[in-house]
Protein backbone atom coordinates (compact mmCIF):
# COMPACT_ATOMS: atom_id res chain seq x y z
CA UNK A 1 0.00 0.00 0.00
CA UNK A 2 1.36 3.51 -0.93
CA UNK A 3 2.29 5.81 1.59
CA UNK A 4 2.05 8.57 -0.58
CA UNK A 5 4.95 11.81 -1.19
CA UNK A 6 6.02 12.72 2.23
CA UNK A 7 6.61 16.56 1.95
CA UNK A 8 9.42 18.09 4.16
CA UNK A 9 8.51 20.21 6.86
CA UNK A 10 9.98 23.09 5.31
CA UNK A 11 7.95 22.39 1.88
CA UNK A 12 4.35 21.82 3.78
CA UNK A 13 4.93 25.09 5.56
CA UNK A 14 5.41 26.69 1.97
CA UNK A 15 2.53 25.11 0.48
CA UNK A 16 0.38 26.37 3.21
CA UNK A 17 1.84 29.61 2.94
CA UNK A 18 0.73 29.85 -0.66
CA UNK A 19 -2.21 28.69 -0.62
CA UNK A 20 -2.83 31.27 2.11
CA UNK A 21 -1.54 34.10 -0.15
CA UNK A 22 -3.85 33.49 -2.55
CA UNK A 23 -7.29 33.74 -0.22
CA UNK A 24 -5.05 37.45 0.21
CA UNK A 25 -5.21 37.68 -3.15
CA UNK A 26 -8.72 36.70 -3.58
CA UNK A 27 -9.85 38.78 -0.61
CA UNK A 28 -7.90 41.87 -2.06
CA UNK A 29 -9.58 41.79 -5.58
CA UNK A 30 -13.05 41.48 -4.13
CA UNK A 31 -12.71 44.25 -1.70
CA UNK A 32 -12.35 47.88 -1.50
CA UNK A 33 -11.29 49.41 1.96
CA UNK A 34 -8.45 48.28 4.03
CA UNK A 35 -7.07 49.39 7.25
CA UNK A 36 -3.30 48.20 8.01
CA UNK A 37 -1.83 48.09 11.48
CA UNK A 38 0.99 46.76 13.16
CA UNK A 39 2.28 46.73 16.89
CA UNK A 40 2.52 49.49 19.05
CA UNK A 41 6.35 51.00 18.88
CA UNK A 42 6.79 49.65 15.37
CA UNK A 43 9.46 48.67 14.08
CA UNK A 44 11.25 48.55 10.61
CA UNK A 45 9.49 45.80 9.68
CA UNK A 46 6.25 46.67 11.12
CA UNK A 47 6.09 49.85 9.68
CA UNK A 48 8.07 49.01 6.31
CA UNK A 49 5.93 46.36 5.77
CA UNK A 50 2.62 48.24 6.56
CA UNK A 51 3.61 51.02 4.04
CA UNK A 52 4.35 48.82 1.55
CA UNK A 53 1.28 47.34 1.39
CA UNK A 54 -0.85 50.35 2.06
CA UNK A 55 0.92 51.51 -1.40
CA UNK A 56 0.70 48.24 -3.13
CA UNK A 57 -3.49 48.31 -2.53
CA UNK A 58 -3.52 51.72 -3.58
CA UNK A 59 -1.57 50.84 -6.73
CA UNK A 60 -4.62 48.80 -7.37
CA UNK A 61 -6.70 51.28 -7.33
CA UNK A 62 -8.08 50.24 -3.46
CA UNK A 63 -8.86 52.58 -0.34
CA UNK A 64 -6.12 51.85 1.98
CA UNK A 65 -4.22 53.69 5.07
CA UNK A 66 -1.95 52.57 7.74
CA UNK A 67 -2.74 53.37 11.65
CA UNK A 68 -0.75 52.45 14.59
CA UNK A 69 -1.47 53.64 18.30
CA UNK A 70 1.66 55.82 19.22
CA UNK A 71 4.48 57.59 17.16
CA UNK A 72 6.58 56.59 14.80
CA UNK A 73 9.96 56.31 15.66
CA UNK A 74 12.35 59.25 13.91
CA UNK A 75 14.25 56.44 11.83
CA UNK A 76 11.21 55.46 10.21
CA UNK A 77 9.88 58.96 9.24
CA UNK A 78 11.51 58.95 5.80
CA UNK A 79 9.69 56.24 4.56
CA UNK A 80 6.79 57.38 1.89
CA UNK A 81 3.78 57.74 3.66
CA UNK A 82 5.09 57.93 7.11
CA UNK A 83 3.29 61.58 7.26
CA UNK A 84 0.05 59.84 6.38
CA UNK A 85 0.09 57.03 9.27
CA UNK A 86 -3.47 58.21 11.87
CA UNK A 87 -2.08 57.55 15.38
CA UNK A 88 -5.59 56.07 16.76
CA UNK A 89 -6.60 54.61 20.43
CA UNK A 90 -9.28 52.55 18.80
CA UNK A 91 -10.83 51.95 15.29
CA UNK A 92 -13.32 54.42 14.06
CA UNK A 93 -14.48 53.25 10.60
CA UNK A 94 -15.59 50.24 9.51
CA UNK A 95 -13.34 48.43 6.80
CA UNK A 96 -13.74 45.58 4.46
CA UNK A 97 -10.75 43.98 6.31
CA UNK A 98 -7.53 44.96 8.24
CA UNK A 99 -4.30 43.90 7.69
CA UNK A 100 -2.43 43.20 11.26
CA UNK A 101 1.33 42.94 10.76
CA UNK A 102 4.07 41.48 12.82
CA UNK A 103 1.63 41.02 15.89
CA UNK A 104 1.72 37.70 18.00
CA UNK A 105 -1.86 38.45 19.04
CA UNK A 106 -4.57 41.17 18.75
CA UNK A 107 -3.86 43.28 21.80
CA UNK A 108 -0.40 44.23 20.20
CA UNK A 109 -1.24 47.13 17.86
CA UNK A 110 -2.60 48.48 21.61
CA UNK A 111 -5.79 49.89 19.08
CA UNK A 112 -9.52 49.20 20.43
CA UNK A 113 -11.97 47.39 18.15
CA UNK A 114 -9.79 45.05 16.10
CA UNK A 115 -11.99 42.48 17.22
CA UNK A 116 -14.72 43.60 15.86
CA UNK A 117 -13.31 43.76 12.23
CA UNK A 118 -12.18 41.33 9.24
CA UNK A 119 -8.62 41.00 10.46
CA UNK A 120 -5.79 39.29 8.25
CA UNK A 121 -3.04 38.13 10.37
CA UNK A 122 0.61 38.64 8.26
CA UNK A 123 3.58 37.25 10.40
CA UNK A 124 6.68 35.49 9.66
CA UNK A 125 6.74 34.17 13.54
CA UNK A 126 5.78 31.19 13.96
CA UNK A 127 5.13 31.29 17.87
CA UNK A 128 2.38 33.61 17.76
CA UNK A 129 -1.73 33.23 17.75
CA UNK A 130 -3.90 32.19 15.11
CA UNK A 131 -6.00 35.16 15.43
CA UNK A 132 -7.26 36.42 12.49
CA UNK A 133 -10.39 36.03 10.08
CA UNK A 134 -7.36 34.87 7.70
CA UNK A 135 -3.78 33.75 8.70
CA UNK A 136 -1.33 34.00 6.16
CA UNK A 137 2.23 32.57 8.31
CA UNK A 138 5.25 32.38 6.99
CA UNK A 139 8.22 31.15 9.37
CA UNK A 140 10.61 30.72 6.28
CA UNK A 141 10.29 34.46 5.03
CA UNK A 142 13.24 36.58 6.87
CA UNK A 143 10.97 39.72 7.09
CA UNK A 144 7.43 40.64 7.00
CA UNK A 145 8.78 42.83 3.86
CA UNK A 146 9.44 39.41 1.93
CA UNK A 147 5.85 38.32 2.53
CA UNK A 148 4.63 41.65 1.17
CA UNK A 149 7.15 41.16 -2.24
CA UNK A 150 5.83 37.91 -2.57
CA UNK A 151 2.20 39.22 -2.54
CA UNK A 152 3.36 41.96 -4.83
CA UNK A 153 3.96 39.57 -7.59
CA UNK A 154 1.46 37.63 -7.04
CA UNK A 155 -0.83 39.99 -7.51
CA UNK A 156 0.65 42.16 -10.20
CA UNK A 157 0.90 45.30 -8.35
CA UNK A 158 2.78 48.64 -9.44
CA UNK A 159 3.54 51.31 -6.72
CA UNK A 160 7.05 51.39 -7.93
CA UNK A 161 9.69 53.32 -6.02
CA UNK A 162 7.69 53.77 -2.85
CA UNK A 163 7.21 50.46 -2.58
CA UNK A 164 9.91 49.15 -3.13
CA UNK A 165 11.82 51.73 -0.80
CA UNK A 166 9.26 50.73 2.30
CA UNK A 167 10.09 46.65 1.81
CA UNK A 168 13.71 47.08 1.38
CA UNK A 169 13.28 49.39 5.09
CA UNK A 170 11.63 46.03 6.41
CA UNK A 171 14.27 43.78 4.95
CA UNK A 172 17.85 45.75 6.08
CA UNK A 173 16.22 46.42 9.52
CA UNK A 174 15.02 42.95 10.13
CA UNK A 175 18.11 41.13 8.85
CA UNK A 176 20.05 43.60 10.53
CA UNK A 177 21.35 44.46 7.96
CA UNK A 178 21.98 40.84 6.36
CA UNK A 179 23.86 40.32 9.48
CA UNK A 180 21.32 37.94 10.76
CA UNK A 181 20.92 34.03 10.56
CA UNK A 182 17.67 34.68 9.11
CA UNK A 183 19.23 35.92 6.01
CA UNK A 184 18.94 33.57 3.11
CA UNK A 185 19.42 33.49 -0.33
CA UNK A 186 15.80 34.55 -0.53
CA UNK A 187 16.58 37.11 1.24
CA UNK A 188 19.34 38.54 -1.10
CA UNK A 189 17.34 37.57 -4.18
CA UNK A 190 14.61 39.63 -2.52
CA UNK A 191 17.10 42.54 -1.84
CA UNK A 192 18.65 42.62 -4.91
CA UNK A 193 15.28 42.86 -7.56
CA UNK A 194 14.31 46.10 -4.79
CA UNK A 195 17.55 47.19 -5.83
CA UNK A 196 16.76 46.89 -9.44
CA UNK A 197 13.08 48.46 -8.93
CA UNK A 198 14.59 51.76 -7.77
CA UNK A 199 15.17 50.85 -3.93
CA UNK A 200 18.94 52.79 -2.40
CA UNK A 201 20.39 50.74 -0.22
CA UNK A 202 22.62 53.68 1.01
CA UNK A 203 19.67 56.24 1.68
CA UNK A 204 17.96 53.99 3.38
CA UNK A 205 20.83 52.91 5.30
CA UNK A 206 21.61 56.45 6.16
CA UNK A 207 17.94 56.79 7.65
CA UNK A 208 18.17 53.86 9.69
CA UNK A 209 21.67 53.68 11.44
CA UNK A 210 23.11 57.86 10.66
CA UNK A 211 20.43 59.80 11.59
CA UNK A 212 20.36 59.50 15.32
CA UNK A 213 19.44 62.31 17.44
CA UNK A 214 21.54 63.21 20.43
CA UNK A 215 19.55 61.65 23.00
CA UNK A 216 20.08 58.20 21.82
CA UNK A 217 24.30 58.48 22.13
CA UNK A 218 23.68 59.90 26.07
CA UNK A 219 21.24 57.19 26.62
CA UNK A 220 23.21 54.53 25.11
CA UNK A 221 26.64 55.93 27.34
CA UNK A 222 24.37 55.34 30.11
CA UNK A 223 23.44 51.44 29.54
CA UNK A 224 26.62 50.72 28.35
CA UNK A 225 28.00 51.28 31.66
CA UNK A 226 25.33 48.62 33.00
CA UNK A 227 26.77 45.53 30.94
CA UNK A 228 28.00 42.60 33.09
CA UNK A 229 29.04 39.42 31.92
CA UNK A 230 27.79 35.85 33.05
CA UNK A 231 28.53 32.18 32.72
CA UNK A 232 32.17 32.45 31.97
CA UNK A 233 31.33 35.67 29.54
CA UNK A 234 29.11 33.68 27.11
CA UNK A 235 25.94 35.89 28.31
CA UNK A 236 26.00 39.81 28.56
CA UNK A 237 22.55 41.78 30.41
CA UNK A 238 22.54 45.74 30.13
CA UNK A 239 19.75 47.53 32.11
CA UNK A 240 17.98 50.73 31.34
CA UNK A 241 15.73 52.90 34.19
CA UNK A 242 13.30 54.89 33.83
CA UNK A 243 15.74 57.75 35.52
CA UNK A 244 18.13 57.40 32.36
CA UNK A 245 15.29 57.82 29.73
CA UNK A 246 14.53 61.03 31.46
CA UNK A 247 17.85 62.29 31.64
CA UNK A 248 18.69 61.66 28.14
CA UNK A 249 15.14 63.01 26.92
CA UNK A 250 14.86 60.04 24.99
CA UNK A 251 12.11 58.89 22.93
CA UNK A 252 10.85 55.43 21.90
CA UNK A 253 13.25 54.07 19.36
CA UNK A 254 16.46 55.46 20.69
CA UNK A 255 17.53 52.44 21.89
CA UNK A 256 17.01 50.42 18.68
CA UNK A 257 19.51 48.09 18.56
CA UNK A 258 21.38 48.63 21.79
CA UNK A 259 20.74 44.71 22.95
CA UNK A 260 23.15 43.90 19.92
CA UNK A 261 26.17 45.70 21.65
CA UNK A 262 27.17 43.22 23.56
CA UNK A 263 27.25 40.36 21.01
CA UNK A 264 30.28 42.48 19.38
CA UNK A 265 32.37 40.59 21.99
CA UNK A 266 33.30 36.96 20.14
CA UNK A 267 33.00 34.96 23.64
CA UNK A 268 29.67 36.72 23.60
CA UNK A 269 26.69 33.94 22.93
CA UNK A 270 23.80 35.42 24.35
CA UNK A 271 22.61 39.28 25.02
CA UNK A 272 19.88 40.45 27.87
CA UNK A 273 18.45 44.12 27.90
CA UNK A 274 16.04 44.94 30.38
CA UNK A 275 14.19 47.97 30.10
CA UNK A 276 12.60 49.61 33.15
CA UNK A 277 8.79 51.00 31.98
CA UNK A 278 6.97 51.00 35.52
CA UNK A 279 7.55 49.82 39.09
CA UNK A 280 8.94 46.36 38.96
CA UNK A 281 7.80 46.07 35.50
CA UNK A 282 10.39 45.30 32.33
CA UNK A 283 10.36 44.75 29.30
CA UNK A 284 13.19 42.39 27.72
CA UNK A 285 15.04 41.92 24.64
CA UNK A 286 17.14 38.68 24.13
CA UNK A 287 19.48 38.25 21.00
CA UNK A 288 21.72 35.25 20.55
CA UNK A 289 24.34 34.09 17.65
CA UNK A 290 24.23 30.82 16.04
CA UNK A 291 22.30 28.21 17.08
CA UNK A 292 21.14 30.01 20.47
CA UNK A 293 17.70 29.35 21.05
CA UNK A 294 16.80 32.85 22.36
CA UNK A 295 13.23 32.36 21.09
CA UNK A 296 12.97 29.74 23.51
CA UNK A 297 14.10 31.00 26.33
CA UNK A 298 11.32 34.10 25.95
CA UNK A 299 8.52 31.61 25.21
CA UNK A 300 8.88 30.39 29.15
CA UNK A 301 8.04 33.53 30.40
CA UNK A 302 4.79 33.92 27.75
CA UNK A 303 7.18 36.25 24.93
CA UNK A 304 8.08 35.19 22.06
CA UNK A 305 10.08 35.78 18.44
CA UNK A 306 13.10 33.89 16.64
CA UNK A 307 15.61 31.71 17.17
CA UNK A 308 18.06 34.71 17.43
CA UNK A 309 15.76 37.52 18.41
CA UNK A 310 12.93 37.29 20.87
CA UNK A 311 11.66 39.27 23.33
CA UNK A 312 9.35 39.24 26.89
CA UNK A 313 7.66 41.37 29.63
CA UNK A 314 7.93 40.04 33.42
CA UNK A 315 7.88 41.49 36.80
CA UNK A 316 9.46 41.59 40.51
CA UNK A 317 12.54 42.20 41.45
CA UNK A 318 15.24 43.53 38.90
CA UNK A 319 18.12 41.41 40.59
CA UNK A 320 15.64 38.08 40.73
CA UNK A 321 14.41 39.05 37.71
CA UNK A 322 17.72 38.82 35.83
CA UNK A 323 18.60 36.03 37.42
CA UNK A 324 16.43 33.86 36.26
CA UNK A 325 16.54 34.69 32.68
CA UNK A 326 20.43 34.38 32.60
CA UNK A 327 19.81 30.81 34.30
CA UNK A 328 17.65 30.19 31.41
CA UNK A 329 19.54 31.30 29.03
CA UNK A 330 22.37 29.33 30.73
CA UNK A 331 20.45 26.12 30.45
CA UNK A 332 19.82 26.85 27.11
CA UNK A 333 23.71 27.57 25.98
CA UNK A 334 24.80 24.61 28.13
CA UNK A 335 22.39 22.17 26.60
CA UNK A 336 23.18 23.75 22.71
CA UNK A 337 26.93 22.49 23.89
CA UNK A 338 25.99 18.98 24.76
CA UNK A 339 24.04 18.70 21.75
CA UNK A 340 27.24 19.91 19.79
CA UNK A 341 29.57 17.35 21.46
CA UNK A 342 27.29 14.15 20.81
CA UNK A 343 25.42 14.65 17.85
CA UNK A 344 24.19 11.07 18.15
């Protein structure tokens, strides 16, 4: 009796990821107005990726416009159509269906009413909720900006240069730059026909890592002088207070990237930043090289993300607090070494 074509893992996930995209497709060419969101504080991604398809739909000839709960971060302000986002506590039209993107679960855009709407869910995390009226998931895609490419030609969408400038923003920033192990040759195909479309990779560069205002270079003196090394110097944590936000008169987003830092050190395997946001209340962002688990380690305190970038909220003591995430993250590095020694 035949068993039939076993499919690899990696192949079913793509096969469910296209036949996703094309309900996105379907729903898109049937409908009119969209509403596009993506978590509060967004990032690169979040907001690259949200632009890109707000442009894409209008390409088409759609009503579409972007709205996140809070302000953009300055890095992200040069992206076309950043002047057009609505900063919104809670939805006040009704759309055909809104795009959520790069949000482990509904409560993350921090907007009211989502609930009550036609929401497609867009993530390339794997770890998050099902939550939406349609769930298009794609764990091999580096970026959120790759999904949006992909649904781009799929659908045969113009929108040119802005476009193409708002997914290459959602690419560099969520690769870090191609510095990441989520950075495939995908990836670099991905990069490269942006490239071709009219994207700059030094403009954008410019925007996104020299463009910093002053108040990110006094608050990142400040943590910097927090980083301590643990388990032989194979995990670094770096703290920031509530008291050093103020007296740097820092802003959300001027500490992009400072829990990569420490991983600049070689013996460095594992980086912890803990920010401060209310009493005995942090939030946490892990990063790890190789095959660190990070995402692992976040998932046992309810956060979440990838292999080499995840993040998590918890609360308590600061000292117990750290603790037990470098013990975590301990376990985690000690049981990658094991694995390493007997393969068998």
């Amino acid at each position: 009796m035949s068993k039939g074509i076993i499919l690899p893992f990696g192949a079913v996930l793509n096969l469910v990821s296209r036949i996703v995209l094309s309900q996105v497709v379907e729903l898109i060419e049937n409908k009119q107005n969209f509403g596009i969101t993506t978590h509060i504080k967004p990032d690169g991604d979040g907001l690259g990726s949200s632009l890109g398809l707000c442009w894409l739909l209008r390409s088409l000839g759609k009503s579409a416009e972007v709205i996140v709960h809070g302000e953009i971060p300055p890095s992200y302000r040069a992206l076309p159509g950043a002047d057009e986002v609505r900063d919104v506590v809670a939805i006040d039209k009704k759309y055909d269906a809104v795009f959520v993107i790069e949000c482990s679960d509904l409560s993350r855009p921090g907007i009211e009413g989502l609930d009550s709407q036609f929401t497609v869910n867009i993530d390339h995390h794997a770890s998050g909720d099902h939550y939406g009226s349609v769930n298009w998931i794609d764990s091999t895609a580096s970026a959120v900006g790759e999904m949006i490419y992909n649904l781009c030609k799929a659908i045969g969408g113009g929108g040119g240069k802005k476009i193409t400038e708002c997914v290459y923003m959602a690419l560099v920033t969520d690769t870090g730059a191609f510095l990441y192990s989520n950075t495939n040759d995908r990836t670099l195909k991905v990069a490269s026909e942006l490239v071709k479309a009219g994207a700059q990779p030094a403009k954008i560069s410019e925007c996104i890592y020299h463009s910093y205002p002053w108040s990110r270079i006094e608050l990142m003196r400040q943590v910097i002088g927090t980083i301590k090394r643990h388990a032989d110097g194979k995990i670094a944590t770096m703290r920031q207070t509530l008291e050093m936000r103020e007296t740097a008169d820092a802003v959300d987003g001027d500490n992009n990237g400072f829990v990569n830092i420490p991983l600049a050190a070689r013996d460095v395997l594992a980086s912890v930043y803990m920010r401060e946001i209310g009493e005995k209340k942090y939030r946490v962002s892990l990063r790890s090289k190789g095959d660190i688990n990070v995402a692992r380690v976040a998932a046992k305190f309810g956060g979440g993300g990838h292999n080499n970038a995840a993040g998590l909220s918890i609360e308590g003591d600061w000292d117990e607090c750290e603790a037990e995430i470098v013990n975590k993250l301990r376990t985690e590095i000690n049981q990658f070494d094991i694995n390493s020694t007997n393969p068998d």
